[in-house]
Protein backbone atom coordinates (compact mmCIF):
# COMPACT_ATOMS: atom_id res chain seq x y z
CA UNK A 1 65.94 130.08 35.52
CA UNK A 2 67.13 126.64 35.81
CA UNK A 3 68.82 124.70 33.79
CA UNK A 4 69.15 121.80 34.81
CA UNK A 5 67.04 119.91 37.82
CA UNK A 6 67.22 116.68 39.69
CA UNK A 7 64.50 115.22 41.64
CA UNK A 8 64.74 112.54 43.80
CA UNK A 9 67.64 111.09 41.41
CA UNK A 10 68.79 107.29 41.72
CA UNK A 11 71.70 106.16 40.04
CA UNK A 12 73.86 102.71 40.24
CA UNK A 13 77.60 101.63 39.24
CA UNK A 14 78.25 98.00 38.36
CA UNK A 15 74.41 97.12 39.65
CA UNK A 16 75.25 98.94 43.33
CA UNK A 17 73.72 101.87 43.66
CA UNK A 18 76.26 105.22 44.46
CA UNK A 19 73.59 107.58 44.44
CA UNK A 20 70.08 107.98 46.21
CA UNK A 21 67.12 110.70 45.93
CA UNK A 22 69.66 113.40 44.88
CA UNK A 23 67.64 116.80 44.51
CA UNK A 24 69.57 119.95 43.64
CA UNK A 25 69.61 122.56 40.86
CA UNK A 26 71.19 124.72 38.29
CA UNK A 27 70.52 128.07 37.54
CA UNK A 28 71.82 130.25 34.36
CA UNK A 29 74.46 131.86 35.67
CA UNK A 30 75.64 129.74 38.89
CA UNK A 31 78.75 128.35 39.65
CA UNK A 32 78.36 124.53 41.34
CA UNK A 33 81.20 122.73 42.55
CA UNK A 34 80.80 119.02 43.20
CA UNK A 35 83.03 117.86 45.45
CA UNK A 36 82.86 114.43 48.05
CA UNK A 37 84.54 111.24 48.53
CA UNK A 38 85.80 108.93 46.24
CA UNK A 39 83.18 106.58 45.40
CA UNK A 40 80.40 108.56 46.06
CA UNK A 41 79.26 108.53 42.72
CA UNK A 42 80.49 112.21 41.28
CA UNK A 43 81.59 110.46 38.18
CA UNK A 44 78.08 108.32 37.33
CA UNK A 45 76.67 111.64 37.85
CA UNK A 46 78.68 113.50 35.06
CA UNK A 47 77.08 110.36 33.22
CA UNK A 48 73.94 111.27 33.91
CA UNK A 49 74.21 114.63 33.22
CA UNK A 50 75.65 113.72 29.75
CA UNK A 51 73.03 111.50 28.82
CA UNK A 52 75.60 108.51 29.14
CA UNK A 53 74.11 107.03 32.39
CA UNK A 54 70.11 105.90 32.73
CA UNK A 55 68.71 107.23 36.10
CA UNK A 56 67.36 104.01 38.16
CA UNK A 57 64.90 106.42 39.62
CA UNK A 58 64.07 110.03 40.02
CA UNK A 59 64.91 112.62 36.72
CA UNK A 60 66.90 114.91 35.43
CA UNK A 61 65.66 117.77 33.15
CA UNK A 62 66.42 120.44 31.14
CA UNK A 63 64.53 123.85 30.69
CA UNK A 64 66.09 126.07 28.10
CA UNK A 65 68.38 124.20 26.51
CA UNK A 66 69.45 120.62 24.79
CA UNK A 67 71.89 118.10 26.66
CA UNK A 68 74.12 118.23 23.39
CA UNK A 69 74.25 122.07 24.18
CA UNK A 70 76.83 121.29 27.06
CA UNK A 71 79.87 121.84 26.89
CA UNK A 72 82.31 119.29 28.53
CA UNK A 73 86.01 118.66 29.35
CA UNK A 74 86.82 115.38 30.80
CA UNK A 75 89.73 114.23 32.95
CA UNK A 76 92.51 113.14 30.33
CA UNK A 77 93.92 109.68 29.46
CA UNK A 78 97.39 109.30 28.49
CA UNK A 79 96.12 108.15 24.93
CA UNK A 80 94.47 111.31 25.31
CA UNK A 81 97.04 113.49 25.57
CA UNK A 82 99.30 112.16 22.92
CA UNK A 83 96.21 112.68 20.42
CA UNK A 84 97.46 113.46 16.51
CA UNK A 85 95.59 116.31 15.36
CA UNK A 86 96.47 120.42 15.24
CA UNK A 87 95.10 122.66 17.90
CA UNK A 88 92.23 124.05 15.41
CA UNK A 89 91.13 120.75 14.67
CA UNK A 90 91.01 119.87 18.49
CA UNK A 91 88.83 123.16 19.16
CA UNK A 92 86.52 122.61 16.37
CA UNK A 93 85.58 119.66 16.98
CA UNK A 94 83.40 120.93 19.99
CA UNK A 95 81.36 122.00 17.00
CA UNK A 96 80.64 118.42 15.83
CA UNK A 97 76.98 117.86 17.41
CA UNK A 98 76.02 121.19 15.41
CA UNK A 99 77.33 120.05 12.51
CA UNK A 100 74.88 117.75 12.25
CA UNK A 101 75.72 114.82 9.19
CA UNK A 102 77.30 117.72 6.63
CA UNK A 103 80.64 115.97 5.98
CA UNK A 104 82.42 119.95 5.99
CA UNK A 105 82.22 122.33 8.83
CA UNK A 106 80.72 125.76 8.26
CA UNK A 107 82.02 129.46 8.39
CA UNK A 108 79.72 130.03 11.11
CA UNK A 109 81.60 127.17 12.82
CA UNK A 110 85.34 127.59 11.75
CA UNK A 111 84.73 131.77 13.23
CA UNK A 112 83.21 130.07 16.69
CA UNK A 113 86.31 127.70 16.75
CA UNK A 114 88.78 130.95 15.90
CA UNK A 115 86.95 133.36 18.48
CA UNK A 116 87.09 130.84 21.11
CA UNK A 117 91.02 130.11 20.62
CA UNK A 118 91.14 134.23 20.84
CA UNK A 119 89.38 134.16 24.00
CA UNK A 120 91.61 131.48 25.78
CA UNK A 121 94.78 133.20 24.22
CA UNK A 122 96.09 130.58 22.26
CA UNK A 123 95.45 131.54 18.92
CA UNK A 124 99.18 131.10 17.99
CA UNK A 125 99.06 127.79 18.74
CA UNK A 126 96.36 127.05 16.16
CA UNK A 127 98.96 125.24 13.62
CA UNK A 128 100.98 123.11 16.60
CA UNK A 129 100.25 119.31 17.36
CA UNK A 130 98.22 118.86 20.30
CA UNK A 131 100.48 116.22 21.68
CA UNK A 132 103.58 118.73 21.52
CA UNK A 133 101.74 120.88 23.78
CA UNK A 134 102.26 121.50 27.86
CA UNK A 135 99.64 120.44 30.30
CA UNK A 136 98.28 123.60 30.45
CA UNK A 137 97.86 124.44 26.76
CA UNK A 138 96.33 120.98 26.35
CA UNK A 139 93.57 122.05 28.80
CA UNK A 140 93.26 125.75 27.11
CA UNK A 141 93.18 123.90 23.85
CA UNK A 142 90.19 121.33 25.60
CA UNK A 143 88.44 124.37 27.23
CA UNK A 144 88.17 126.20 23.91
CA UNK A 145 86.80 122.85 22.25
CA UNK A 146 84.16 122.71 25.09
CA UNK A 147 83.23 126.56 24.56
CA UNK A 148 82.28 125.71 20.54
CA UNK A 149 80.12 123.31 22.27
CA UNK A 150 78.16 125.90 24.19
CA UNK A 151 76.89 128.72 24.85
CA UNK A 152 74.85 128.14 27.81
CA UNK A 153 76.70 125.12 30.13
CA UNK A 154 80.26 123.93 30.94
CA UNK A 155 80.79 121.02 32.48
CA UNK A 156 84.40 120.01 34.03
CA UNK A 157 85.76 117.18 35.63
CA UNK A 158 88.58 117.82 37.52
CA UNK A 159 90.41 120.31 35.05
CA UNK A 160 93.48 121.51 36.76
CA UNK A 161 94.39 117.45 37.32
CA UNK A 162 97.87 117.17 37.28
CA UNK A 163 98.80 121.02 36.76
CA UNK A 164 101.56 122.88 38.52
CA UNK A 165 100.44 125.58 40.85
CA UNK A 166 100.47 128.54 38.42
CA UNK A 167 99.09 126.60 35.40
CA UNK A 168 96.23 125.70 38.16
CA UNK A 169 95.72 129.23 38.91
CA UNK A 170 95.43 130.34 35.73
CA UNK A 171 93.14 127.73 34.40
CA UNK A 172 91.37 128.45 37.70
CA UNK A 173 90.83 132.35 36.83
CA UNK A 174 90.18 131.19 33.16
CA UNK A 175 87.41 129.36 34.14
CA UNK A 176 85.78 131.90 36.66
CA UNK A 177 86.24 134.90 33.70
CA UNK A 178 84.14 132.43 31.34
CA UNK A 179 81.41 132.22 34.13
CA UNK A 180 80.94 135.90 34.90
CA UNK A 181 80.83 136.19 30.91
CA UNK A 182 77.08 134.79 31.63
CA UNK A 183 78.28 131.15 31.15
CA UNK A 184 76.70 128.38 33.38
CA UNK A 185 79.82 126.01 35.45
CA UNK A 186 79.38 123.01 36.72
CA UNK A 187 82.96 121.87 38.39
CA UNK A 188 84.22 118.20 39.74
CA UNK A 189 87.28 119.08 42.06
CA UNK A 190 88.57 117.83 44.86
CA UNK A 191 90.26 121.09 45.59
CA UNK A 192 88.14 122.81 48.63
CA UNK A 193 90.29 125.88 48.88
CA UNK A 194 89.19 126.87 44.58
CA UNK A 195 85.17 125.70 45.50
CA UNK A 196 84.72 128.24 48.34
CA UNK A 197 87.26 130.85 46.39
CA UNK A 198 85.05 130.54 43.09
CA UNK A 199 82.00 128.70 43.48
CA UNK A 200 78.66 130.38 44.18
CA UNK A 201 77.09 126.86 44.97
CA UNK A 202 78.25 123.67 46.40
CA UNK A 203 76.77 120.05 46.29
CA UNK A 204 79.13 117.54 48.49
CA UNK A 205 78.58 114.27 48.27
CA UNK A 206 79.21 111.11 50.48
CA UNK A 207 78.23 107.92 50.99
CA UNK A 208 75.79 108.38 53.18
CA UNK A 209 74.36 111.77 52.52
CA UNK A 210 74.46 114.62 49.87
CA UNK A 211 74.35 118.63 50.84
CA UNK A 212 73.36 121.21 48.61
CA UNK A 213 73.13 124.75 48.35
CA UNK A 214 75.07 128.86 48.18
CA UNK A 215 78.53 128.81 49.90
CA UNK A 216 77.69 130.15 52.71
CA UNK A 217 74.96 128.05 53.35
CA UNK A 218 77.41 125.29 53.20
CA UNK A 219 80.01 127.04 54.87
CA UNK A 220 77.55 126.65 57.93
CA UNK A 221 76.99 123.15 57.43
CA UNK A 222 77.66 119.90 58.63
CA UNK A 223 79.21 119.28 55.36
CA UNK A 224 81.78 121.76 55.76
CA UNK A 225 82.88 120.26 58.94
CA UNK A 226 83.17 116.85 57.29
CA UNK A 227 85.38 118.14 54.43
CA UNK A 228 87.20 119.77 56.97
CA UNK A 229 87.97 116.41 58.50
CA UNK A 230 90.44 115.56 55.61
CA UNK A 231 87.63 112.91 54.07
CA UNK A 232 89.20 114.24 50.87
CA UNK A 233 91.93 113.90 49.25
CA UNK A 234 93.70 115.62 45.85
């Protein structure tokens, strides 16, 4: 079943269009990485997919599920990280689009938020500061916010940015255990050698063209040869 679906999808940054008639598609289940050049438009297209960008042409839609049912982790800002708040109020504040305009969160909610901090392993870090944090509990911490989100679609931008090797790994594993747990991943990266490891799909994007489809289909590609190239960079 598919989630999500793009048809013939325009999209412009700063009045210059980045993308043109991108089709592609996401099933429950799959695991897409996007990966291209810089300035090929993989950011406007997180946009889109949030709501947060208006399509010039073409659409985007949804079958099964609300666009406020995804759940997202962005690429961090310095302000970001040095952020005031405990690690439980971090994670629960994935639940804030359910909450709705009730000025309190639920039990229903505060048990998502606790079960999701269990499943990430960082439970014992429910009373630090966010900012005292490493790296990689910061992007547990964000993962676990993004799970109270959702229980249907992840969407990542670049999380392992700015990880050490074995903090990437594990975030890297992480993530694949929460897709085989019938969760939906949709995954920025530049890192090529994690896509063809983890993903089951692949949509690369350029300038001047856009590929879609299973791993091995791109593995066979064109596309494949371009990456290959060294067109991008970490």
């Amino acid at each position: 079943m598919a989630l999500i679906k793009t048809e013939n999808l325009t999209l412009s940054y700063e009045n210059m269009t980045v993308i043109k008639e991108l089709s592609f598609e996401v099933n429950a289940g799959d695991y897409l990485c996007i990966v291209g050049e810089n300035g090929s438009g993989k950011s406007t297209l997180v946009k889109a997919l949030l709501s947060l960008k208006k399509p010039v042409d073409g659409t985007i839609t949804f079958d099964g599920m609300l666009r406020r049912e995804i759940g997202y982790l962005p690429q961090q800002t310095n302000a970001q990280r040095d952020f005031p708040a405990s690690v439980s109020e971090v994670v629960i504040s994935g639940c804030l689009n359910s909450r709705g305009i009730r000025p309190f969160y639920s039990l229903r909610e505060r048990r998502i938020a606790a079960e999701n901090m269990e499943r990430l392993g960082i439970t014992e870090l429910k009373k630090r500061s966010y900012r005292e944090l490493s790296g990689g509990q910061q992007q547990r911490v964000l993962l676990a916010r993004a799970l109270c989100a959702t229980k249907k679609l992840l969407l990542l931008d670049e999380p392992v940015s700015g990880l050490d090797p074995m903090v990437t790994t594990e975030m890297y594993e992480l993530i694949s255990r929460i897709n085989k747990e019938n969760v939906t991943v949709i995954m920025v990266t530049h890192d090529m050698t994690a896509a063809l490891k983890y993903a089951s799909h692949m949509l690369c994007m350029t300038e001047e063209s856009h590929f879609f489809g299973t791993i091995d289909e791109f593995i066979a590609s064109d596309a494949a040869d371009f990456m290959k190239g060294g067109a991008v960079r970490g």
